[in-house]
Protein backbone atom coordinates (compact mmCIF):
# COMPACT_ATOMS: atom_id res chain seq x y z
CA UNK A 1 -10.30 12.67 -54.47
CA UNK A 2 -8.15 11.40 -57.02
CA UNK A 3 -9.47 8.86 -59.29
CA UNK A 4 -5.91 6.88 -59.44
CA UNK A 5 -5.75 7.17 -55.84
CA UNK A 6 -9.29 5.97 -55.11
CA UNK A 7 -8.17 3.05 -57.42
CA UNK A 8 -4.77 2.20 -55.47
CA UNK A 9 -7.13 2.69 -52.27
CA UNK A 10 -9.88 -0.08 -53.69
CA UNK A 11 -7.19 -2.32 -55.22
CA UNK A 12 -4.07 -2.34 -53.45
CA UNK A 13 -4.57 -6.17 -52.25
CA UNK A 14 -4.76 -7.10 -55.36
CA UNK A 15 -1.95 -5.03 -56.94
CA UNK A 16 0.80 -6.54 -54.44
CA UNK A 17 -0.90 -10.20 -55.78
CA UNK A 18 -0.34 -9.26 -59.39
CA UNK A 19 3.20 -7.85 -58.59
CA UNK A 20 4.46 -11.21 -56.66
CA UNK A 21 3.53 -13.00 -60.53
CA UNK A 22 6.64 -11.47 -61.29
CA UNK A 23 8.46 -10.20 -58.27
CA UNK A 24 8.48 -12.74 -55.68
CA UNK A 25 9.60 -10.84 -52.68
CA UNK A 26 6.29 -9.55 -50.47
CA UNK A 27 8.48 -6.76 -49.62
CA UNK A 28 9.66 -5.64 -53.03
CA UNK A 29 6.10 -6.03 -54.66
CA UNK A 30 4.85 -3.59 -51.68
CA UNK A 31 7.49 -1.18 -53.34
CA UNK A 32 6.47 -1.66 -56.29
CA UNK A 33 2.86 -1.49 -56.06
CA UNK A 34 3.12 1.95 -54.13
CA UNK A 35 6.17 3.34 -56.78
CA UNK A 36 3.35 2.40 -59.15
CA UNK A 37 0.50 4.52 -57.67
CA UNK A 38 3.14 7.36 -57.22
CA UNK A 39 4.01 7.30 -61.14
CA UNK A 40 0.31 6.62 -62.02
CA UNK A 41 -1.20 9.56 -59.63
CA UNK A 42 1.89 11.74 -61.33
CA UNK A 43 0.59 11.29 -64.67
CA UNK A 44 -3.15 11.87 -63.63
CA UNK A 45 -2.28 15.35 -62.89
CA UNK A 46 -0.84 15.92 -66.71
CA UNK A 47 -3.92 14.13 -68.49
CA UNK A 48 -7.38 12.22 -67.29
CA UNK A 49 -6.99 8.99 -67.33
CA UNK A 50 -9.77 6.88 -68.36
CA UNK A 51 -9.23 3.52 -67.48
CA UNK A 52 -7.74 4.10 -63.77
CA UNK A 53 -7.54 0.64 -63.00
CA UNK A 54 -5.75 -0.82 -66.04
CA UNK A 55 -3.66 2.18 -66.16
CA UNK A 56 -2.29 1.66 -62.61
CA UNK A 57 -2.11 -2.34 -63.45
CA UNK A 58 0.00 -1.47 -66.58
CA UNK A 59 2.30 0.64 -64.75
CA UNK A 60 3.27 -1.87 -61.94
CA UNK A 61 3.94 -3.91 -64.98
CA UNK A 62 6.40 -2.28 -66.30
CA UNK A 63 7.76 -1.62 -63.26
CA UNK A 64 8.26 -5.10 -62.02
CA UNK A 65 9.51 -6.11 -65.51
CA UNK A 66 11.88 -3.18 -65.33
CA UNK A 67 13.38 -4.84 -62.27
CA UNK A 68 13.40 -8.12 -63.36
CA UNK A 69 15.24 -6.94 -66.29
CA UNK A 70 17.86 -4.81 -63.46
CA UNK A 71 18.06 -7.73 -61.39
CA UNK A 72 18.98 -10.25 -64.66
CA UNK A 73 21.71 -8.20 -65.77
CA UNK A 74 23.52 -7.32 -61.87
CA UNK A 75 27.03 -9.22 -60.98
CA UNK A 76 26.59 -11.63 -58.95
CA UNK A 77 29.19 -11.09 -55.91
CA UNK A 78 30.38 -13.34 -52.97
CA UNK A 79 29.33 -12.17 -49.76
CA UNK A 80 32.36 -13.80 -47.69
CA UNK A 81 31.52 -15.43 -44.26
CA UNK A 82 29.10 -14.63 -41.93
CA UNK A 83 30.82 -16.23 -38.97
CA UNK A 84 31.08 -13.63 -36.05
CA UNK A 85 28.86 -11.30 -37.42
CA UNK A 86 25.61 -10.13 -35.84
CA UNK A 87 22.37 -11.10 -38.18
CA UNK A 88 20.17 -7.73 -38.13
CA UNK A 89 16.54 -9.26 -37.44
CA UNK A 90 14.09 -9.68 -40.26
CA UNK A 91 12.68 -7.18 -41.64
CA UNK A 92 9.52 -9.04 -42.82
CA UNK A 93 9.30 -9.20 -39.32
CA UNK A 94 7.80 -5.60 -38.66
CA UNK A 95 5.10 -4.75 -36.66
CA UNK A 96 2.21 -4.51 -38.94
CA UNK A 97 1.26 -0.92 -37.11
CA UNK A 98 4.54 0.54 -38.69
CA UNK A 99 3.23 -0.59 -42.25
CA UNK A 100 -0.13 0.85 -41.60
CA UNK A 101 1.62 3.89 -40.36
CA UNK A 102 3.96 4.40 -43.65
CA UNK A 103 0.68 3.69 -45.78
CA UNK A 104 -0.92 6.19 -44.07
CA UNK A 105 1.86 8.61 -44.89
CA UNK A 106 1.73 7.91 -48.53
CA UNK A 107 -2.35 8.70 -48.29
CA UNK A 108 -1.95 11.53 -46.53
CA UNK A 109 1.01 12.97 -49.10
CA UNK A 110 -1.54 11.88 -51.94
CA UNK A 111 -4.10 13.81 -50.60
CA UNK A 112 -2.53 16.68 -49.67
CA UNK A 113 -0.81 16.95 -53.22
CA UNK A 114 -4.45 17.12 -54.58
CA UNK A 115 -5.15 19.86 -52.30
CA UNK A 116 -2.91 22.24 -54.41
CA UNK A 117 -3.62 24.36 -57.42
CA UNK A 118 -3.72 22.23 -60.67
CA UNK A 119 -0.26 23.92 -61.93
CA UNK A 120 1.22 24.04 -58.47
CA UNK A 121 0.63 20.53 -58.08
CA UNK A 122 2.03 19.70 -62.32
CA UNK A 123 4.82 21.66 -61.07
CA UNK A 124 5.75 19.91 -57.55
CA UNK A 125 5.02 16.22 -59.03
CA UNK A 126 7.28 16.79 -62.44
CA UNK A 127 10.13 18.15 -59.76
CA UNK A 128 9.95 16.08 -56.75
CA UNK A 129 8.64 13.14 -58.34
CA UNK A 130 9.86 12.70 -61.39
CA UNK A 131 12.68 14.11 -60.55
CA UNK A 132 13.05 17.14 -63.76
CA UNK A 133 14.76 20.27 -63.57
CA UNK A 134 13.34 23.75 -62.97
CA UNK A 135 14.48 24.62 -66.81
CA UNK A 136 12.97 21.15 -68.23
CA UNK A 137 9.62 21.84 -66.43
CA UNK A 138 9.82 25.80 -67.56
CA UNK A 139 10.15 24.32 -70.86
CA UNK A 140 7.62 21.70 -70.89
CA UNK A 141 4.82 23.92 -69.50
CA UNK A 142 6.05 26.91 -70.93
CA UNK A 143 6.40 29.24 -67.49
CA UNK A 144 9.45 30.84 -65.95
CA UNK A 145 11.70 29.11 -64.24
CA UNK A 146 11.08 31.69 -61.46
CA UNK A 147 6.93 30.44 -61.65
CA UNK A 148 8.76 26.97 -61.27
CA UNK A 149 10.26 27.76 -58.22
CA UNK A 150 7.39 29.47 -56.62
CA UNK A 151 5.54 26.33 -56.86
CA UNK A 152 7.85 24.01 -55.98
CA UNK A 153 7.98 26.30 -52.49
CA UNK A 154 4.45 26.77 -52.22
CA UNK A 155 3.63 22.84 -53.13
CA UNK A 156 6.18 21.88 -50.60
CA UNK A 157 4.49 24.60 -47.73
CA UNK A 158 1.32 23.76 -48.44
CA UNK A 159 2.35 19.72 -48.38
CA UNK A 160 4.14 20.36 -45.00
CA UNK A 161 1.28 22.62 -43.73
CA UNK A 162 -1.04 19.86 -44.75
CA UNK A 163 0.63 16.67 -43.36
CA UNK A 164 1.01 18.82 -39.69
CA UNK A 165 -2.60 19.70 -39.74
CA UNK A 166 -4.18 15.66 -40.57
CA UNK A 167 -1.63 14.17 -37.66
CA UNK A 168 0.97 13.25 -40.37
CA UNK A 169 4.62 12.89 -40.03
CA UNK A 170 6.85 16.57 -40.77
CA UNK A 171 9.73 14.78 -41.04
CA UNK A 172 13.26 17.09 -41.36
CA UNK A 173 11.78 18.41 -44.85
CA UNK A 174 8.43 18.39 -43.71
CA UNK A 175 7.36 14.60 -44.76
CA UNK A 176 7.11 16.20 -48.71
CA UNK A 177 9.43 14.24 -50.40
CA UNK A 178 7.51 12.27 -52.31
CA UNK A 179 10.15 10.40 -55.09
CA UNK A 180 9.37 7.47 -55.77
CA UNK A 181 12.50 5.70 -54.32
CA UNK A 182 12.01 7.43 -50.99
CA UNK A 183 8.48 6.36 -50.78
CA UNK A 184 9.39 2.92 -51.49
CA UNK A 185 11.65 2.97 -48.75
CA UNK A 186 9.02 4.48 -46.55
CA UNK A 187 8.13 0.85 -45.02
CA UNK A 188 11.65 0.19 -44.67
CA UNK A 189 12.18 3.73 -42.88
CA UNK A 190 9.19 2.72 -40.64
CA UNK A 191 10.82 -0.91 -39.48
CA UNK A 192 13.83 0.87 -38.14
């Protein structure tokens, strides 16, 4: 197993309480913390990492002073009235099965990327998580742009193939798409 995503397993508790120093929405430190393992278990798979721990700690950071930073500098609009208009029910509100449920896609997803072939798995996190091109990740690890597609298939097969056979979600691109805004919004896809 992963040694980021042992970490994010052992420490995810206290992750979300770190993030909510800075961030004080519960739901947009859960974000955070798990956009944080995402970038953090991405870069494991370029280098080793030797402090897990602090790394992961260091990247929710940056993360949550990154948003601080987005949210300081937004225009603030007026919303109009609310009079007549439905209220949608809270989504803090959730049933604590559906967060357990969307954690335990983002495991399973984890997992299953680690069950690829080291360059497979370089090649589906630089593309579907960090969201490069097939010619900047030819570049950057020197391969064909044709070897870059191969993987990408094969890493999302495998992924999909993976996530059927432990119980997990397909989903209508076979639960693989693992960027970091859509597994963000994966509790947020689970409420609905």
């Amino acid at each position: 197993m992963s040694t980021i995503l042992e970490t994010y397993l052992g420490n995810e508790l206290a992750l979300k309480r770190y993030l909510r120093r800075f961030i004080r929405s519960r739901e947009a430190a859960d974000d955070l913390a798990q956009e944080a393992f995402l970038r953090a278990f991405a870069a494991e798979s370029g280098r080793a990492i030797e402090s897990p721990k602090a790394f992961l700690f260091k990247v929710a950071k940056n993360l949550a002073l990154n948003e601080l930073a987005r949210q300081s500098t937004m225009a603030i609009e007026p919303l109009g009235d609310f009079e007549g208009q439905q209220v949608l029910e809270d989504s803090s509100q959730a049933a604590v099965d559906d967060v357990v449920d969307s954690h335990e896609r983002i495991r399973l997803l984890a997992r299953a990327i680690t069950t690829l072939p080291p360059q497979c798995a370089k090649v589906f996190i630089l593309r579907k998580m960090q969201g490069l091109s097939q010619k900047e990740i030819a570049a950057r690890l020197n391969i064909s742009v044709r070897t870059v597609e191969n993987h990408v298939a094969l890493g999302l097969s495998r992924c999909r193939a993976y996530m059927r056979a432990h119980g997990g979600p397909a989903g209508e691109d076979g639960g693989t798409s693992p960027t970091p805004q859509q597994v963000s919004t994966a509790l947020v896809k689970a409420k609905k």
